[in-house]
C-alpha atoms as a PDB file:
ATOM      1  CA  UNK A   1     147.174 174.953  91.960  1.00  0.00           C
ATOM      2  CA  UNK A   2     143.480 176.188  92.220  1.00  0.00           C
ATOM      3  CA  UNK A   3     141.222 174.469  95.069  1.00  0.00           C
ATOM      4  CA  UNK A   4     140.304 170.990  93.246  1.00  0.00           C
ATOM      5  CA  UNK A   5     139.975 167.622  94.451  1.00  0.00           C
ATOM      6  CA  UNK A   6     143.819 167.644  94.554  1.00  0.00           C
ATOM      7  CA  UNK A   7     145.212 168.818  98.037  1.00  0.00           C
ATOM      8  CA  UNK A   8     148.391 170.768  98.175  1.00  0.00           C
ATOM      9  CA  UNK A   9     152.315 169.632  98.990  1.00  0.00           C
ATOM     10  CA  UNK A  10     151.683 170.447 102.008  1.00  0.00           C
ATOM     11  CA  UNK A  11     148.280 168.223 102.914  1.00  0.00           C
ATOM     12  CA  UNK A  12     149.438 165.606 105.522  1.00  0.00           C
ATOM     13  CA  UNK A  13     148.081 162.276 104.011  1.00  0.00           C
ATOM     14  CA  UNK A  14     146.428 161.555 107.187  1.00  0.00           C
ATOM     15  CA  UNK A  15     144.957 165.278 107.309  1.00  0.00           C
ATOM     16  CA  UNK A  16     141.319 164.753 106.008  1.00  0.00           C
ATOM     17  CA  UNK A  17     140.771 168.430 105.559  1.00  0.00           C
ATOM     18  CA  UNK A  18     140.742 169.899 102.004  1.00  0.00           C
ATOM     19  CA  UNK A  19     142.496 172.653 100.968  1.00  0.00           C
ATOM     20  CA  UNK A  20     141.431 176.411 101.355  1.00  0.00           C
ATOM     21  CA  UNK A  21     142.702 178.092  98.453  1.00  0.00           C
ATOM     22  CA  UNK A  22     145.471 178.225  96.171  1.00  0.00           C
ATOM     23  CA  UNK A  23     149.484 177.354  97.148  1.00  0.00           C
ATOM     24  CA  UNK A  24     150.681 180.213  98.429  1.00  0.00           C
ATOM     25  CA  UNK A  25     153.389 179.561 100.898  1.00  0.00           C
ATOM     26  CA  UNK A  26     156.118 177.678 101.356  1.00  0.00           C
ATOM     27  CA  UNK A  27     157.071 176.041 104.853  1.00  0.00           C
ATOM     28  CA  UNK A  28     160.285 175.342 105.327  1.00  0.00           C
ATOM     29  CA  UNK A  29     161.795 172.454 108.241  1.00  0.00           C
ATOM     30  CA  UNK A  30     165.127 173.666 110.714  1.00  0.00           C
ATOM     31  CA  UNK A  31     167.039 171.973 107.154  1.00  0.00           C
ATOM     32  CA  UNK A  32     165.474 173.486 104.799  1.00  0.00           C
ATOM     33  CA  UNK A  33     163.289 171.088 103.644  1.00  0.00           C
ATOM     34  CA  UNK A  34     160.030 172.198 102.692  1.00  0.00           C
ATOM     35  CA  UNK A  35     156.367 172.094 101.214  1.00  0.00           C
ATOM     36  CA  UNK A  36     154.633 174.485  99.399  1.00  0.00           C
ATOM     37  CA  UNK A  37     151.129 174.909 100.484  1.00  0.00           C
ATOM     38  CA  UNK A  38     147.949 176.510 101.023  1.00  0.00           C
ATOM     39  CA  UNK A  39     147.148 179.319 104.272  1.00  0.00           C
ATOM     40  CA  UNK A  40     145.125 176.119 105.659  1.00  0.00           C
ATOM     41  CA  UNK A  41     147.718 173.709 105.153  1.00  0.00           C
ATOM     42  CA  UNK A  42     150.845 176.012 105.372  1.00  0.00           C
ATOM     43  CA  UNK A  43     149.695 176.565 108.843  1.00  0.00           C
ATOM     44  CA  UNK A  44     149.231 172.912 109.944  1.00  0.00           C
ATOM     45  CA  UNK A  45     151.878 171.676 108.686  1.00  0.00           C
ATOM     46  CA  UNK A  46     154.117 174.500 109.807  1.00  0.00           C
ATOM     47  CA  UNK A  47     152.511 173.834 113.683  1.00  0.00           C
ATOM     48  CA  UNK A  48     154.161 170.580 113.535  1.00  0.00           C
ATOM     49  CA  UNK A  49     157.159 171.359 112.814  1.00  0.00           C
ATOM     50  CA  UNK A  50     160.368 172.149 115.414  1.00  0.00           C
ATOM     51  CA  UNK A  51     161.853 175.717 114.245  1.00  0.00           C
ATOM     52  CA  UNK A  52     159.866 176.130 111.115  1.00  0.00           C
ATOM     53  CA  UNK A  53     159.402 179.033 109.086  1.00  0.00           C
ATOM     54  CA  UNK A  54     156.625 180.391 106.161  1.00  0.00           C
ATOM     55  CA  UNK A  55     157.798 182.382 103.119  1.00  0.00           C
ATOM     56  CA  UNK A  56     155.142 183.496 100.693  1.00  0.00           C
ATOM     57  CA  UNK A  57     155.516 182.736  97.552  1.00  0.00           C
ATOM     58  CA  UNK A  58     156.365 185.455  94.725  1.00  0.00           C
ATOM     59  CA  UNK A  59     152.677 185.681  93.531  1.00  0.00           C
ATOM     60  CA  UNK A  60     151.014 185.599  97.025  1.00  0.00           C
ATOM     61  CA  UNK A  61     148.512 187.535  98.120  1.00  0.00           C
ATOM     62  CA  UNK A  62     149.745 190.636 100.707  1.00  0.00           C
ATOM     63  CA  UNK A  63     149.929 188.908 103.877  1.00  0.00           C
ATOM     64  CA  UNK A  64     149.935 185.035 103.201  1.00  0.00           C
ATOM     65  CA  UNK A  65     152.798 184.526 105.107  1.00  0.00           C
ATOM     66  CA  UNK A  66     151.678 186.378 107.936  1.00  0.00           C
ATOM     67  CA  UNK A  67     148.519 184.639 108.200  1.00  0.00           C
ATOM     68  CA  UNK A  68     149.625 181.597 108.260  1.00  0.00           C
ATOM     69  CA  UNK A  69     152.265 182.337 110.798  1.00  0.00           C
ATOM     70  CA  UNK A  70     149.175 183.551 113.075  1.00  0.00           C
ATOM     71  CA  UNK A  71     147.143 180.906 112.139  1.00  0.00           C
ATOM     72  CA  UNK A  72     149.813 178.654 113.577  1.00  0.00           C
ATOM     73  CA  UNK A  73     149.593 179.867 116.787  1.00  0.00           C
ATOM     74  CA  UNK A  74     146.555 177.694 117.918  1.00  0.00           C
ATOM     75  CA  UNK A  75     146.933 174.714 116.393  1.00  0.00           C
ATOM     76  CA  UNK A  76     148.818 171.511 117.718  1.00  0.00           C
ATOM     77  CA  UNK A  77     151.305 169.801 116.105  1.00  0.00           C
ATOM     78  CA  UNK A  78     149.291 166.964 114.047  1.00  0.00           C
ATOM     79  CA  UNK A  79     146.179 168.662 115.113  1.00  0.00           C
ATOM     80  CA  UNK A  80     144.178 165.910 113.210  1.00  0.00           C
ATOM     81  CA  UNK A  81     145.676 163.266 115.504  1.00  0.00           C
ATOM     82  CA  UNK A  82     142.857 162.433 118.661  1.00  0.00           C
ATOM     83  CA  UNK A  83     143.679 161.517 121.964  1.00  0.00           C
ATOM     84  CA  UNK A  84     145.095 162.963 125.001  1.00  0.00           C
ATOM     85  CA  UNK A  85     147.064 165.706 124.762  1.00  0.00           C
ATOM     86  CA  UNK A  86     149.497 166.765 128.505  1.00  0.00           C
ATOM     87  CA  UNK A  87     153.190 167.405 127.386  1.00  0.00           C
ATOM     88  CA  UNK A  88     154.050 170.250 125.751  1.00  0.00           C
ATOM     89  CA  UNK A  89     155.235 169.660 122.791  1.00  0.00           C
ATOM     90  CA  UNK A  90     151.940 168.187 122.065  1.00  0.00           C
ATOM     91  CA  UNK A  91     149.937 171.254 122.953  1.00  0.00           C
ATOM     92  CA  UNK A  92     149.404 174.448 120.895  1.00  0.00           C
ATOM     93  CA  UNK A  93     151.932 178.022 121.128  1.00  0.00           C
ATOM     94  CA  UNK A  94     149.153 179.390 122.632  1.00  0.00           C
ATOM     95  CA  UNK A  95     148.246 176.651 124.680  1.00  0.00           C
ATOM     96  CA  UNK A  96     152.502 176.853 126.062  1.00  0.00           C
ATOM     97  CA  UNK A  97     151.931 180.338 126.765  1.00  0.00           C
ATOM     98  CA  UNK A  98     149.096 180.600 128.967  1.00  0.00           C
ATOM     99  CA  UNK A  99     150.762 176.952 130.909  1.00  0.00           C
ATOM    100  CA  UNK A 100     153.380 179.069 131.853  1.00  0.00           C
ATOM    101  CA  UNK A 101     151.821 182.302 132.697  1.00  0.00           C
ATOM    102  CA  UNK A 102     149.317 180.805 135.263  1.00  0.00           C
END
């Protein structure tokens, strides 16, 4: 799927952002269940998910999987979701990390 009007598998419906390029990645749930997906939405759904895990698909650019694993690292779990944010399974990876290395 090329970048249309369309959003990817892996768009949350209540995400509002549009894709950024073409499904390259599949995220996979702790059974299995999965989306395929764009970097951009690869990586947000992927941050909202307990034990998930990217794979890139066969005809993926070097590194797709990588960069959304990275990617991943900043974002919270439904990041398009406002409101207070305190425990942590509501915060970021990165956000964890530096909670517990204060």
């Amino acid at each position: 799927m090329q970048h249309t009007a369309r959003r990817c598998p892996a768009a949350h419906p209540e995400d509002p952002t549009p894709c950024a390029g073409p499904v390259v990645v599949t995220v996979l749930d702790a059974t299995n269940s999965g989306a395929d997906g764009c970097e951009h939405h690869g990586a947000r759904l992927l941050a909202s998910l307990d034990r998930g895990r990217v794979y890139a698909l066969p005809d993926a650019p070097e590194g797709a999987a990588i960069r959304t694993f990275k990617a991943t690292d900043g974002l919270r779990p439904f990041c398009w979701v406002d409101g207070p944010r305190t425990r942590p399974a509501q915060l970021s990876r990165a956000e964890n990390r530096a909670r517990t290395h204060r």
